[in-house]
N, C-alpha and C. Protein backbone atom coordinates (compact mmCIF):
# COMPACT_ATOMS: atom_id res chain seq x y z
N UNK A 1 14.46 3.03 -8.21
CA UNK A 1 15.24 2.23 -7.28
C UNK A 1 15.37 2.98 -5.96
N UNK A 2 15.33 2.12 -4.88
CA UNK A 2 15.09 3.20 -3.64
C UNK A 2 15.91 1.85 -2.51
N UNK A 3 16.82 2.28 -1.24
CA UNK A 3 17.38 1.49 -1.19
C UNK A 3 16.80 0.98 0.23
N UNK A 4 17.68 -0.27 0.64
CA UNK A 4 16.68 -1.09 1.92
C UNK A 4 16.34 0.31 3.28
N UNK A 5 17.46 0.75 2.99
CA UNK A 5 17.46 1.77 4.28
C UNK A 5 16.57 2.54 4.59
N UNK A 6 16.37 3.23 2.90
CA UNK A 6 15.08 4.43 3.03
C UNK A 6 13.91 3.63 3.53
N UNK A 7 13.70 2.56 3.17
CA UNK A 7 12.69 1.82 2.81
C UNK A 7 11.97 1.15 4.60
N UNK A 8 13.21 1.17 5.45
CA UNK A 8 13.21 0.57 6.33
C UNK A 8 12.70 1.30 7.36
N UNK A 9 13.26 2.74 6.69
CA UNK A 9 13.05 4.41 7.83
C UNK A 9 11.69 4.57 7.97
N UNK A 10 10.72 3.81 6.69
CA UNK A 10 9.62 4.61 6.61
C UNK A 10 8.22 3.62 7.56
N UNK A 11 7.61 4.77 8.75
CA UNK A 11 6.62 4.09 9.03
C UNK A 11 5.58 3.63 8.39
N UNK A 12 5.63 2.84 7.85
CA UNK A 12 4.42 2.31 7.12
C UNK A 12 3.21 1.87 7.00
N UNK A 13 3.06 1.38 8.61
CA UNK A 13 1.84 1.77 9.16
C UNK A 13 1.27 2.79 9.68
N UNK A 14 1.89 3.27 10.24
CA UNK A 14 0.95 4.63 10.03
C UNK A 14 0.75 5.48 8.55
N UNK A 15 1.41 5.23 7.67
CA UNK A 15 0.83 5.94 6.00
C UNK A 15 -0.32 4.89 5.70
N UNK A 16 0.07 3.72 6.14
CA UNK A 16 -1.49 2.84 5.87
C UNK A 16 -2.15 3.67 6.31
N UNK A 17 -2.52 3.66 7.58
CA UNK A 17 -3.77 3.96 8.41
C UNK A 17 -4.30 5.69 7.87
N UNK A 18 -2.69 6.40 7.51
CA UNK A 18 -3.09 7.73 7.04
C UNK A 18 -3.99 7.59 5.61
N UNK A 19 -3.47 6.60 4.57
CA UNK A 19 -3.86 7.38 3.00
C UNK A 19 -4.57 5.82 2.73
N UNK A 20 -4.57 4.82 3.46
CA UNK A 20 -5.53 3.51 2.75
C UNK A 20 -6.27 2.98 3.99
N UNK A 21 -6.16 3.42 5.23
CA UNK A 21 -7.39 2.60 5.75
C UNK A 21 -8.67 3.10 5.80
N UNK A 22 -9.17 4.03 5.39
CA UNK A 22 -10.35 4.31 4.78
C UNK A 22 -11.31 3.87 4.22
N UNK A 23 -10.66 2.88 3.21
CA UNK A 23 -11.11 2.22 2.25
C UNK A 23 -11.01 0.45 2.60
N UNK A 24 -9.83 0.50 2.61
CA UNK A 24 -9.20 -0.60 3.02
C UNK A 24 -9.24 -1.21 4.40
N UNK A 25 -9.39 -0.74 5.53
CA UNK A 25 -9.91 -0.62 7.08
C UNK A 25 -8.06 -0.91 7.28
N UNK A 26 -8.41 -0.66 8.64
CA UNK A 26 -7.23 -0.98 9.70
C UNK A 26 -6.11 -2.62 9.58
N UNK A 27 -7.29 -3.35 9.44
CA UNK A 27 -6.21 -4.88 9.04
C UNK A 27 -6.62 -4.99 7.80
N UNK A 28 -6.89 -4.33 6.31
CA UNK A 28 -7.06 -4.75 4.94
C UNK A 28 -8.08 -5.41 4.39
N UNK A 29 -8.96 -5.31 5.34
CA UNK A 29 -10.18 -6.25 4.76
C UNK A 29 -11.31 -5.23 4.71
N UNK A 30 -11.70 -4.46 4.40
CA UNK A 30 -13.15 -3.55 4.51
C UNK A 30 -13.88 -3.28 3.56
N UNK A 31 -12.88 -3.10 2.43
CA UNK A 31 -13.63 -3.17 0.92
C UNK A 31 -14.46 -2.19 1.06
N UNK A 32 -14.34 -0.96 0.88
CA UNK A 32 -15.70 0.03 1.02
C UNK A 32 -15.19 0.70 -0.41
N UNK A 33 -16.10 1.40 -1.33
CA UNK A 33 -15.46 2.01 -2.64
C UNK A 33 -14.86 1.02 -3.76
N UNK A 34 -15.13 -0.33 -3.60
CA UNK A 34 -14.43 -1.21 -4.30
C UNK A 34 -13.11 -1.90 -4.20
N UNK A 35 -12.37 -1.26 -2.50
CA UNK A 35 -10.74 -1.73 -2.46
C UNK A 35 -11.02 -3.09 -2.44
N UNK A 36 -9.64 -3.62 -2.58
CA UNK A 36 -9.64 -4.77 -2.56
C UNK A 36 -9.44 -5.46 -1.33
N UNK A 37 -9.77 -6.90 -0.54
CA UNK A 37 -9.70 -7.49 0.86
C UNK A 37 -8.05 -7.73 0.23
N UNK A 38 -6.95 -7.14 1.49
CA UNK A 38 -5.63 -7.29 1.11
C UNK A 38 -5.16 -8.31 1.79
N UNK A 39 -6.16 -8.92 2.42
CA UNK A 39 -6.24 -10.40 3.33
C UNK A 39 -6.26 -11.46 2.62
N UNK A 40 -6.56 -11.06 1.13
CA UNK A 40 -6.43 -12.23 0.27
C UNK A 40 -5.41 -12.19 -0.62
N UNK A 41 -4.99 -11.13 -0.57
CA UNK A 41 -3.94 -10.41 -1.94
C UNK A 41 -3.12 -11.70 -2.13
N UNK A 42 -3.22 -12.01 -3.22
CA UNK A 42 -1.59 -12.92 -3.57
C UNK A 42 -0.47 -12.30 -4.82
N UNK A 43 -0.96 -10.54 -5.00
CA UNK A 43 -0.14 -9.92 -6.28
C UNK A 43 1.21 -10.08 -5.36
N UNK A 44 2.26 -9.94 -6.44
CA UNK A 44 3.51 -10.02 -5.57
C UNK A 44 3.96 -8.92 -5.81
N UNK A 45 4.93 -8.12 -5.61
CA UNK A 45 5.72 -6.93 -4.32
C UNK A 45 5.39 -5.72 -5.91
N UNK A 46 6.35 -6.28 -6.45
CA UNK A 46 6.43 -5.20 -7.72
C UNK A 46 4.84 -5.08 -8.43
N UNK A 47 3.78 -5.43 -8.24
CA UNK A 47 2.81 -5.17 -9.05
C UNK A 47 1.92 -4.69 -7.93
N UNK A 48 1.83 -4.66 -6.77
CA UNK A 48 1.34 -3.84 -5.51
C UNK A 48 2.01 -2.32 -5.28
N UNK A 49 3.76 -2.71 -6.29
CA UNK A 49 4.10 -0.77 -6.02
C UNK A 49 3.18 -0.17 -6.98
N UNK A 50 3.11 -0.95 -8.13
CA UNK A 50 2.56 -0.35 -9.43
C UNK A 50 1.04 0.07 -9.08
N UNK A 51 0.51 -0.64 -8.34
CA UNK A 51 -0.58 -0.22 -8.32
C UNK A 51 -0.57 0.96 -7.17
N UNK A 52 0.00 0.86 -6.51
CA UNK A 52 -0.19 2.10 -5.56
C UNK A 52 0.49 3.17 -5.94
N UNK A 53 1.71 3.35 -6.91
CA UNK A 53 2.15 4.32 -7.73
C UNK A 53 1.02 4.77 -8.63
N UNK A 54 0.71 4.13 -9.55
CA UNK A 54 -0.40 4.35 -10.51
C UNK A 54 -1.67 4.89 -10.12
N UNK A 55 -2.54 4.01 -9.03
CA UNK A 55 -3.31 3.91 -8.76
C UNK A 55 -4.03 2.83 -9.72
N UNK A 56 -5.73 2.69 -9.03
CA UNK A 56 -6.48 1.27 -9.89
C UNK A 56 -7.83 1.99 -9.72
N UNK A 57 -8.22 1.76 -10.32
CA UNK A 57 -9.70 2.11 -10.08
C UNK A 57 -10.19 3.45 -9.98
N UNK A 58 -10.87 3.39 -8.62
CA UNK A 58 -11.09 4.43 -7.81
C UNK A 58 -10.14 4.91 -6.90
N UNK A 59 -9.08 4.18 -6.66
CA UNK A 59 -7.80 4.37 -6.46
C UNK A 59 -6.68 5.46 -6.46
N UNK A 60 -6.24 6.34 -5.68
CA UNK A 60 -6.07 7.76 -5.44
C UNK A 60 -4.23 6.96 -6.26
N UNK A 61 -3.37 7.87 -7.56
CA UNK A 61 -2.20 7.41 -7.46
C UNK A 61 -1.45 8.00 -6.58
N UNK A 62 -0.44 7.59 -6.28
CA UNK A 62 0.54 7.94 -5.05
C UNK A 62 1.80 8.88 -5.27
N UNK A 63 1.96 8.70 -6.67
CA UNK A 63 3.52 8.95 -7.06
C UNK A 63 3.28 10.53 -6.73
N UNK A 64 2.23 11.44 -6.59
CA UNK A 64 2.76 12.57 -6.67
C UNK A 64 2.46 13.00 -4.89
N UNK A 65 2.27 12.18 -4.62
CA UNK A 65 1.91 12.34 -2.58
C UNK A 65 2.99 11.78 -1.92
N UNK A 66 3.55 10.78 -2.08
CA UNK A 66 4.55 9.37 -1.57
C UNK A 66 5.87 9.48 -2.11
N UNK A 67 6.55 9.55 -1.55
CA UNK A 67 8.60 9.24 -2.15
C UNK A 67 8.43 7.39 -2.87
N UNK A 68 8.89 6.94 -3.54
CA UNK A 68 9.24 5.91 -3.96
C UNK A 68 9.46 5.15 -2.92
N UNK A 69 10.52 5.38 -1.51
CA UNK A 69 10.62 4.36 -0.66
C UNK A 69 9.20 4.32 0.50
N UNK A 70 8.71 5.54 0.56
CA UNK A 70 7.35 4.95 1.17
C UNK A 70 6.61 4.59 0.35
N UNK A 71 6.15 4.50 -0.97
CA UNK A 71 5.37 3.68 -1.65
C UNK A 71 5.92 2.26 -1.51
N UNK A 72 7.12 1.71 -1.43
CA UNK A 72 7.77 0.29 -1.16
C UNK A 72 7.46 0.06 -0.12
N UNK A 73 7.32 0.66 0.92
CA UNK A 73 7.42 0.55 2.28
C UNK A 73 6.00 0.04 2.78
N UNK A 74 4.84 0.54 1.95
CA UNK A 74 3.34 0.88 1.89
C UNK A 74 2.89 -0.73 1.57
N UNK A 75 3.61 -1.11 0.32
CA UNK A 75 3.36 -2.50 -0.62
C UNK A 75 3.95 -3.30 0.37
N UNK A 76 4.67 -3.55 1.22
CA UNK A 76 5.65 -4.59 1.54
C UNK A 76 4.76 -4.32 2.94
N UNK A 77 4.16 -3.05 3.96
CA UNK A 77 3.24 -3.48 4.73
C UNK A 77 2.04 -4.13 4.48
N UNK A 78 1.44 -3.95 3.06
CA UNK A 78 0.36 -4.80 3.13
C UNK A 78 0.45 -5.73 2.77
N UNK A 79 1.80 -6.55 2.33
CA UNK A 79 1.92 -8.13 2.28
C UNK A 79 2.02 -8.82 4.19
N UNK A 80 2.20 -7.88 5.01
CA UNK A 80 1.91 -8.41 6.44
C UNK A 80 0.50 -8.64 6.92
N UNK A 81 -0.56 -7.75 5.86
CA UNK A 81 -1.67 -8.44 6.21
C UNK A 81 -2.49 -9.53 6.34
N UNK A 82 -1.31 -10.19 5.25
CA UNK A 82 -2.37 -11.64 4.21
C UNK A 82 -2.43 -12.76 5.05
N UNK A 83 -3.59 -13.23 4.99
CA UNK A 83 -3.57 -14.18 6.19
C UNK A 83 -3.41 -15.83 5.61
């Protein structure tokens, strides 16, 4: 549990651009390594932390790089991508 505040503090675009646009490109669509186009994403909030906590795939997990509220912070920027 992590609360709106922390959650709110954290730049989240720039940890995109730091630890997923690589893969993922700058607006979520690049797919290089197998990510997924996050331009299409329709997972909802709690199964986007899980996966970026966990990790998927080829998928780097987060929990031991990321605080809990920037992993929320991370999931809830890439629901601004979806077009």
């Amino acid at each position: 549990a992590v609360s709106v505040a922390n959650v709110d503090a954290v730049d989240s675009k720039k940890l995109f651009r730091m630890h997923c646009a690589i893969c993922h490109g700058f607006k979520g669509d690049m797919k290089i390594n197998g990510a997924k186009d996050l331009t299409k994403s329709k997972i909802p909030l709690n199964q986007s932390v899980a996966q970026i906590y966990h990790g998927k795939g080829l998928m780097t997990p987060y929990r031991s790089i990321l605080s809990d509220a920037e992993i929320v912070a991370m999931a809830k920027y890439t629901e601004t991508l979806r077009k």
